[in-house]
C-alpha atoms as a PDB file:
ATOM      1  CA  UNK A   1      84.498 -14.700  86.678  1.00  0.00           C
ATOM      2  CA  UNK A   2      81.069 -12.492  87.706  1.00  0.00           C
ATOM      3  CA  UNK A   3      82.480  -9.847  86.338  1.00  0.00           C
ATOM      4  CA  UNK A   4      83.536 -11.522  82.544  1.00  0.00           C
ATOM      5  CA  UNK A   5      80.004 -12.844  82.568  1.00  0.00           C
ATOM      6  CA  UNK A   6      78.286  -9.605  83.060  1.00  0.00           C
ATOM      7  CA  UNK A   7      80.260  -8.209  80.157  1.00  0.00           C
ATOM      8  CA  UNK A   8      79.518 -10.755  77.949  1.00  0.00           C
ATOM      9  CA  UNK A   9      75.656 -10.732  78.770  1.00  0.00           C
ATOM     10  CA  UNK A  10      76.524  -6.678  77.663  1.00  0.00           C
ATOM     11  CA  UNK A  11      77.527  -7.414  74.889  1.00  0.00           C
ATOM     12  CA  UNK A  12      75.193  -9.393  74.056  1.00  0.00           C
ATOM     13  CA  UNK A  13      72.598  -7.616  74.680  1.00  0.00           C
ATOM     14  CA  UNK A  14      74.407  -4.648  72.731  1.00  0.00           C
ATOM     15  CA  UNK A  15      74.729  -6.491  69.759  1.00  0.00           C
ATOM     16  CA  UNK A  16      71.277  -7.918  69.531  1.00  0.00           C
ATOM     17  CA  UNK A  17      69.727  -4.252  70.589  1.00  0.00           C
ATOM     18  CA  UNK A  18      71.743  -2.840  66.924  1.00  0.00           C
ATOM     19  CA  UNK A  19      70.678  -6.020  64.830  1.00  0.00           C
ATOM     20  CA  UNK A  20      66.878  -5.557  66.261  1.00  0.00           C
ATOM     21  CA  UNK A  21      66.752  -1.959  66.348  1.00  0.00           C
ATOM     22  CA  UNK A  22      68.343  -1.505  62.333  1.00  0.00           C
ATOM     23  CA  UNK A  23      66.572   1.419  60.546  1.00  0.00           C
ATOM     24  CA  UNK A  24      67.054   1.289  56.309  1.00  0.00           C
ATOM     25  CA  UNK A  25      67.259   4.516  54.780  1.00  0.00           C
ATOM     26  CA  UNK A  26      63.846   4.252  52.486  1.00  0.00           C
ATOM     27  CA  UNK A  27      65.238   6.188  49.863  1.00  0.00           C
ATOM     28  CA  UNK A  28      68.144   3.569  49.004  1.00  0.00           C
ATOM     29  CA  UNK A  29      67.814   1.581  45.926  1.00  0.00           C
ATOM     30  CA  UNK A  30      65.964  -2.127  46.408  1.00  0.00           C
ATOM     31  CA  UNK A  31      68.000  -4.823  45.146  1.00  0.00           C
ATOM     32  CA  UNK A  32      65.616  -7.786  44.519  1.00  0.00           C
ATOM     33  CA  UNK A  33      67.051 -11.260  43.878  1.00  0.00           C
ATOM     34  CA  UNK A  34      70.532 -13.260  44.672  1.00  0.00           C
ATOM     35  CA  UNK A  35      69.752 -15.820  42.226  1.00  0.00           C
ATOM     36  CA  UNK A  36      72.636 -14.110  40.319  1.00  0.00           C
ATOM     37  CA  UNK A  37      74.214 -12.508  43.498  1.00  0.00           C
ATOM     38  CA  UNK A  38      74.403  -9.037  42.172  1.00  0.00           C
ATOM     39  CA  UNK A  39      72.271  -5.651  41.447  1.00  0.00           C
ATOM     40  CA  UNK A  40      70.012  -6.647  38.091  1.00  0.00           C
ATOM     41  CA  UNK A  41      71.654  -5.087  35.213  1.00  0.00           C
ATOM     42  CA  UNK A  42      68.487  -6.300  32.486  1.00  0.00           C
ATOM     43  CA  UNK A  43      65.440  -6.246  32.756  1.00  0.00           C
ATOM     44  CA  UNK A  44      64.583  -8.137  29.436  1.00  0.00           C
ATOM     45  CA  UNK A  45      61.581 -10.488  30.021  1.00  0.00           C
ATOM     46  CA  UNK A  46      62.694 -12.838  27.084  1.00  0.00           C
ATOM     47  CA  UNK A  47      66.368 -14.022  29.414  1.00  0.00           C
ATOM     48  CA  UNK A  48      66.065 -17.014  31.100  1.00  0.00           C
ATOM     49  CA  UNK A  49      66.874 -15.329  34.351  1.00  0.00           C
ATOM     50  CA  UNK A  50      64.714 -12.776  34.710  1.00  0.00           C
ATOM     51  CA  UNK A  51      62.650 -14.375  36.809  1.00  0.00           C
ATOM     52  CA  UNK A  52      65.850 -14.395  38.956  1.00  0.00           C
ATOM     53  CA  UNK A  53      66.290 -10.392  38.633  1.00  0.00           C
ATOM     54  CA  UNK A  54      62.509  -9.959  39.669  1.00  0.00           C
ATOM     55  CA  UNK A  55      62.048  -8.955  36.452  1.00  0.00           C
ATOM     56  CA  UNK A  56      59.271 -11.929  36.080  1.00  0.00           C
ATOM     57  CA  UNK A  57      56.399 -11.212  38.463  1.00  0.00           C
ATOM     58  CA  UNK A  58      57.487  -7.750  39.337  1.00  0.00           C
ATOM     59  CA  UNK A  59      57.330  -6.270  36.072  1.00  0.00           C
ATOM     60  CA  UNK A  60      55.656  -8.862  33.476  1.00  0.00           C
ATOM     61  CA  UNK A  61      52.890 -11.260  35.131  1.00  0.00           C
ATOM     62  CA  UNK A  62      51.784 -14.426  34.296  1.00  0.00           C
ATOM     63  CA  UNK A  63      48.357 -15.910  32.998  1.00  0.00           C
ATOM     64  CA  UNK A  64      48.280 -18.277  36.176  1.00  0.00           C
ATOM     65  CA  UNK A  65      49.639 -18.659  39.457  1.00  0.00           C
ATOM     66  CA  UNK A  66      50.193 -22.288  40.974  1.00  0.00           C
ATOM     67  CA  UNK A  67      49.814 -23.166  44.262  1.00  0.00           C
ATOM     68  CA  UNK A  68      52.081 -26.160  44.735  1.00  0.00           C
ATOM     69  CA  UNK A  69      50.680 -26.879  48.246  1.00  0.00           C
ATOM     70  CA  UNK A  70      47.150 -27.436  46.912  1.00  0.00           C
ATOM     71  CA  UNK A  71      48.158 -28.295  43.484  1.00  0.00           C
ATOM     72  CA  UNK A  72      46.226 -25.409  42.065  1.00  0.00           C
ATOM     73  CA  UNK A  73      46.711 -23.239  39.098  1.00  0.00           C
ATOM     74  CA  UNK A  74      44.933 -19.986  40.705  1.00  0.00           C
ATOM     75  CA  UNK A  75      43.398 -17.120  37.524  1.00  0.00           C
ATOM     76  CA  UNK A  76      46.070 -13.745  37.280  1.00  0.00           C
ATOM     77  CA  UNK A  77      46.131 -12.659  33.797  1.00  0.00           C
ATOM     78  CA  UNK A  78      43.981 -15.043  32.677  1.00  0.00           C
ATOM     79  CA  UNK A  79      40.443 -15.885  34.716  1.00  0.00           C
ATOM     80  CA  UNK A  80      40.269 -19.314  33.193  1.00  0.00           C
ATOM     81  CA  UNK A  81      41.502 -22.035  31.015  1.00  0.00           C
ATOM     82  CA  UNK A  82      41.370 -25.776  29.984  1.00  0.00           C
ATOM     83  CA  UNK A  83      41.594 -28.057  27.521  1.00  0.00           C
ATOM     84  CA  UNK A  84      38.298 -27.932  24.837  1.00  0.00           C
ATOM     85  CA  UNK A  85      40.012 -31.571  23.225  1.00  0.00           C
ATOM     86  CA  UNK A  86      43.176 -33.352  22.893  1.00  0.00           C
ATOM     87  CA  UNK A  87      44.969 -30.849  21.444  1.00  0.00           C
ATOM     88  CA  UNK A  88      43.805 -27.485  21.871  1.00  0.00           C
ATOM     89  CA  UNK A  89      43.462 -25.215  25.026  1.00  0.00           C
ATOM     90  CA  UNK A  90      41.505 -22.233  25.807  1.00  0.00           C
ATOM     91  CA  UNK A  91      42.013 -19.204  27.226  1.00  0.00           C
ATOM     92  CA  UNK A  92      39.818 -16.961  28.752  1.00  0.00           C
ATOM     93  CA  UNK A  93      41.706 -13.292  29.995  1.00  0.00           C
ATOM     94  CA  UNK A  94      40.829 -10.854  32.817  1.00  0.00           C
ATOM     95  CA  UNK A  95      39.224  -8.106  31.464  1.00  0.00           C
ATOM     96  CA  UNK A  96      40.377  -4.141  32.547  1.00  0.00           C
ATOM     97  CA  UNK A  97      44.210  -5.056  32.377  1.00  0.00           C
ATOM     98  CA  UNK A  98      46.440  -2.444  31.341  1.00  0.00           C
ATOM     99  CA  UNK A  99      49.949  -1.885  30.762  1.00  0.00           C
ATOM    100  CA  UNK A 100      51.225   0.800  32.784  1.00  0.00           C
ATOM    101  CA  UNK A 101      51.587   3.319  29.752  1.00  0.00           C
ATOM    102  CA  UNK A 102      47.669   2.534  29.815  1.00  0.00           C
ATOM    103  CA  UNK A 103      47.599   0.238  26.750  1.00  0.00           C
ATOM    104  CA  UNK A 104      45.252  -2.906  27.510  1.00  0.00           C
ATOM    105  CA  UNK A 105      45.949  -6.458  27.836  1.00  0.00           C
ATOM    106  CA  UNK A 106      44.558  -8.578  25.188  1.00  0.00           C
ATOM    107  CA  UNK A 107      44.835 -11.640  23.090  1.00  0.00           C
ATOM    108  CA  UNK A 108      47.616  -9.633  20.799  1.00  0.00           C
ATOM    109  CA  UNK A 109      49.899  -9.889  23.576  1.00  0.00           C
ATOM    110  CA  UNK A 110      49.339 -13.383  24.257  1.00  0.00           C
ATOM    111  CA  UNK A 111      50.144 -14.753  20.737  1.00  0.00           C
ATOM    112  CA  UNK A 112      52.801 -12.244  20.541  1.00  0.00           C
ATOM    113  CA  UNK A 113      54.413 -13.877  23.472  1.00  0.00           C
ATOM    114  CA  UNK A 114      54.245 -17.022  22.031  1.00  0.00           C
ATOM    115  CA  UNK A 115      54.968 -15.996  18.445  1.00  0.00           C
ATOM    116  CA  UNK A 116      57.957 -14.378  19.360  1.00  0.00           C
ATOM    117  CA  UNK A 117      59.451 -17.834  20.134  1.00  0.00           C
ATOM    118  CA  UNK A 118      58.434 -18.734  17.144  1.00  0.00           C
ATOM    119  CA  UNK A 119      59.799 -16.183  14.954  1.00  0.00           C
ATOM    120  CA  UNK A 120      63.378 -16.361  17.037  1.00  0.00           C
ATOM    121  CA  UNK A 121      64.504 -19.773  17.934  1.00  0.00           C
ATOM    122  CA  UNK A 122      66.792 -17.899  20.201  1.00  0.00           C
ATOM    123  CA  UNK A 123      64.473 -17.045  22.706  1.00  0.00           C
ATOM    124  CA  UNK A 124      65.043 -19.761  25.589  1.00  0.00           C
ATOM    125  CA  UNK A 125      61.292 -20.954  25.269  1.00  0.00           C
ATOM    126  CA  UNK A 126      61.027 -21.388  21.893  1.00  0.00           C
ATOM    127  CA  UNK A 127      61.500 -25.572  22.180  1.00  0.00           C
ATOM    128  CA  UNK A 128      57.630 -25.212  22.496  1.00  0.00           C
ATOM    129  CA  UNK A 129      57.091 -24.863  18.942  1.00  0.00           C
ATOM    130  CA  UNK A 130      58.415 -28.351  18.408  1.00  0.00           C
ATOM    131  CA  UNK A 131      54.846 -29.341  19.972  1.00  0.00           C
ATOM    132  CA  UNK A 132      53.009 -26.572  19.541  1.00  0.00           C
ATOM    133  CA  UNK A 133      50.672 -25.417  16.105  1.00  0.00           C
ATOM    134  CA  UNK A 134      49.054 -22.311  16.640  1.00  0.00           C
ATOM    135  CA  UNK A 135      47.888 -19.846  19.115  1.00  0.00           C
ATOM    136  CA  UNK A 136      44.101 -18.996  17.538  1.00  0.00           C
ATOM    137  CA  UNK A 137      42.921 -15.242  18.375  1.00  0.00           C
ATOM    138  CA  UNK A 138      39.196 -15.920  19.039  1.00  0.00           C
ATOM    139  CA  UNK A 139      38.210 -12.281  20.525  1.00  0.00           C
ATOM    140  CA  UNK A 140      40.248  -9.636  22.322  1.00  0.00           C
ATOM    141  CA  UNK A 141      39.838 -11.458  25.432  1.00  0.00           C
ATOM    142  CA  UNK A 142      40.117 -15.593  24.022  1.00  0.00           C
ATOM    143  CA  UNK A 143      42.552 -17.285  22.938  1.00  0.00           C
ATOM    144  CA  UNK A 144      43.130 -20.711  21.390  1.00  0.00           C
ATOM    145  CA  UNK A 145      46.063 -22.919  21.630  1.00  0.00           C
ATOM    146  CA  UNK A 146      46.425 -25.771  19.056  1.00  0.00           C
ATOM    147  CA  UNK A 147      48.947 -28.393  19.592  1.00  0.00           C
ATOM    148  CA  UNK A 148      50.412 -31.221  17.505  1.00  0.00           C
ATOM    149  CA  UNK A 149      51.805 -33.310  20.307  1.00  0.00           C
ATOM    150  CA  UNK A 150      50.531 -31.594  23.008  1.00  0.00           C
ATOM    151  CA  UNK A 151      53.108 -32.301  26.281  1.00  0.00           C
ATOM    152  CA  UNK A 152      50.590 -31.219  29.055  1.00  0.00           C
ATOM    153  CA  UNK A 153      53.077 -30.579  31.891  1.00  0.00           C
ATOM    154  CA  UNK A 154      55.355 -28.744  30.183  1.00  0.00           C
ATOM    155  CA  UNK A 155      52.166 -26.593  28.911  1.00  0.00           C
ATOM    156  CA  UNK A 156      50.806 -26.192  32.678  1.00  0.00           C
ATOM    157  CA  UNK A 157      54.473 -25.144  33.351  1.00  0.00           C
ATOM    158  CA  UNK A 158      54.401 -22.348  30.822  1.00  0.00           C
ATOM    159  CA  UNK A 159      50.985 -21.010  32.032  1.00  0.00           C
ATOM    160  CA  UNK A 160      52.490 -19.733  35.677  1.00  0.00           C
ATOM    161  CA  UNK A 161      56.130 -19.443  34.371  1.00  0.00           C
ATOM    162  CA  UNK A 162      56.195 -17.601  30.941  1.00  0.00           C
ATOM    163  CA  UNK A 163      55.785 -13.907  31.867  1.00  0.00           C
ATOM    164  CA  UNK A 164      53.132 -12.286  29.150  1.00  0.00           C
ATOM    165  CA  UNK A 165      54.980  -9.039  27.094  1.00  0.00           C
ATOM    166  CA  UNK A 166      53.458  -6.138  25.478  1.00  0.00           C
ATOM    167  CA  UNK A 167      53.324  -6.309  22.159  1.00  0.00           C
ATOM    168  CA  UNK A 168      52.834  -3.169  21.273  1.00  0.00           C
ATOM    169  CA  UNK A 169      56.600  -1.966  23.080  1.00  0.00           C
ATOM    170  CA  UNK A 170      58.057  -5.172  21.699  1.00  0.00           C
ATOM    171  CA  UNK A 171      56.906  -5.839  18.236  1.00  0.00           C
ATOM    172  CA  UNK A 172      59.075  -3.751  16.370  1.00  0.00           C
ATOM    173  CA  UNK A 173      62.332  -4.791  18.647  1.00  0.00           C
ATOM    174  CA  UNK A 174      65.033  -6.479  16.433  1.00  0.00           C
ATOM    175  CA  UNK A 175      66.291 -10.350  16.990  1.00  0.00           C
ATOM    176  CA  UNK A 176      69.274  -8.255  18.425  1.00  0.00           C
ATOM    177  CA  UNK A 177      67.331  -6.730  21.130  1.00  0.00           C
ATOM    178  CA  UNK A 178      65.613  -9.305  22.216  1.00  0.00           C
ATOM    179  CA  UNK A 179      67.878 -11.659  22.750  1.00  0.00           C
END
């Protein structure tokens, strides 16, 4: 009996010394996800499971973040934003944002985002523009949102869950592509 409980506590305390004591190679490839429990295979921003693929967040950002704990929409892409009347919405964006090929973040990739969803009622977000009017280009760094029927959750939603694209690698990308 002593002598099946001391191997047992051995090999216990072998197994737990590999499982603590695992080293990762930090030259293998990191697979990010399980939301579709396998490697990601696109990295388009416009699928409705990117966000899945780490796609969203990793590669394209948001305008907001949201704390759901404190109920607070916390300034990324954008530094501020709110409603200026009933139907329209204002945003301001961070200035000194760049694209990694060093093109800036501005307004034109804002509306292009949106647009886009306009242009191709493929894209999964585009149910927007059943409520939406315009987006407004004020400046480089504001941008306008008019509504006709403005459905303010579903707009707060978009704000930390719509992933902002570059227009400038994007805007000559067939329906084809983007879908």
């Amino acid at each position: 009996m002593k002598k099946r409980f001391i191997l047992l506590l051995l090999a216990i305390i072998l197994v737990s010394s590999l499982a603590i004591g695992q080293v990762y190679d930090r030259k293998e490839t990191l697979y990010a996800g399980g939301g579709l429990w396998s490697p990601p295979n696109n990295w388009n921003p416009f699928t409705p499971w990117a966000i899945m693929t780490g796609t969203n967040g990793l590669i394209y950002e948001y305008l907001f973040m949201f704390d759901p704990l404190s109920n607070e929409m916390i300034p990324w892409l954008a530094v501020d934003g709110g409603w200026i009347d009933g139907k329209t919405y204002e945003l301001k964006l961070r200035d000194g944002v760049y694209w990694t090929d060093g093109e800036e973040f501005n307004a034109e990739d804002v509306k292009f985002t949106f647009d886009i969803a306009k242009k191709y009622p493929g894209v999964h977000y585009s149910s927007m523009w059943n409520w939406m009017k315009e987006v407004e280009i004020l400046d480089r760094l504001t941008v306008r949102v008019h509504f006709t029927e403005p459905l303010y959750q579903q707009w707060s939603f978009q704000l930390y869950q719509l992933p902002m694209v570059p227009e400038h690698i994007w805007k000559n990308k067939t329906e084809a592509e983007i879908l």
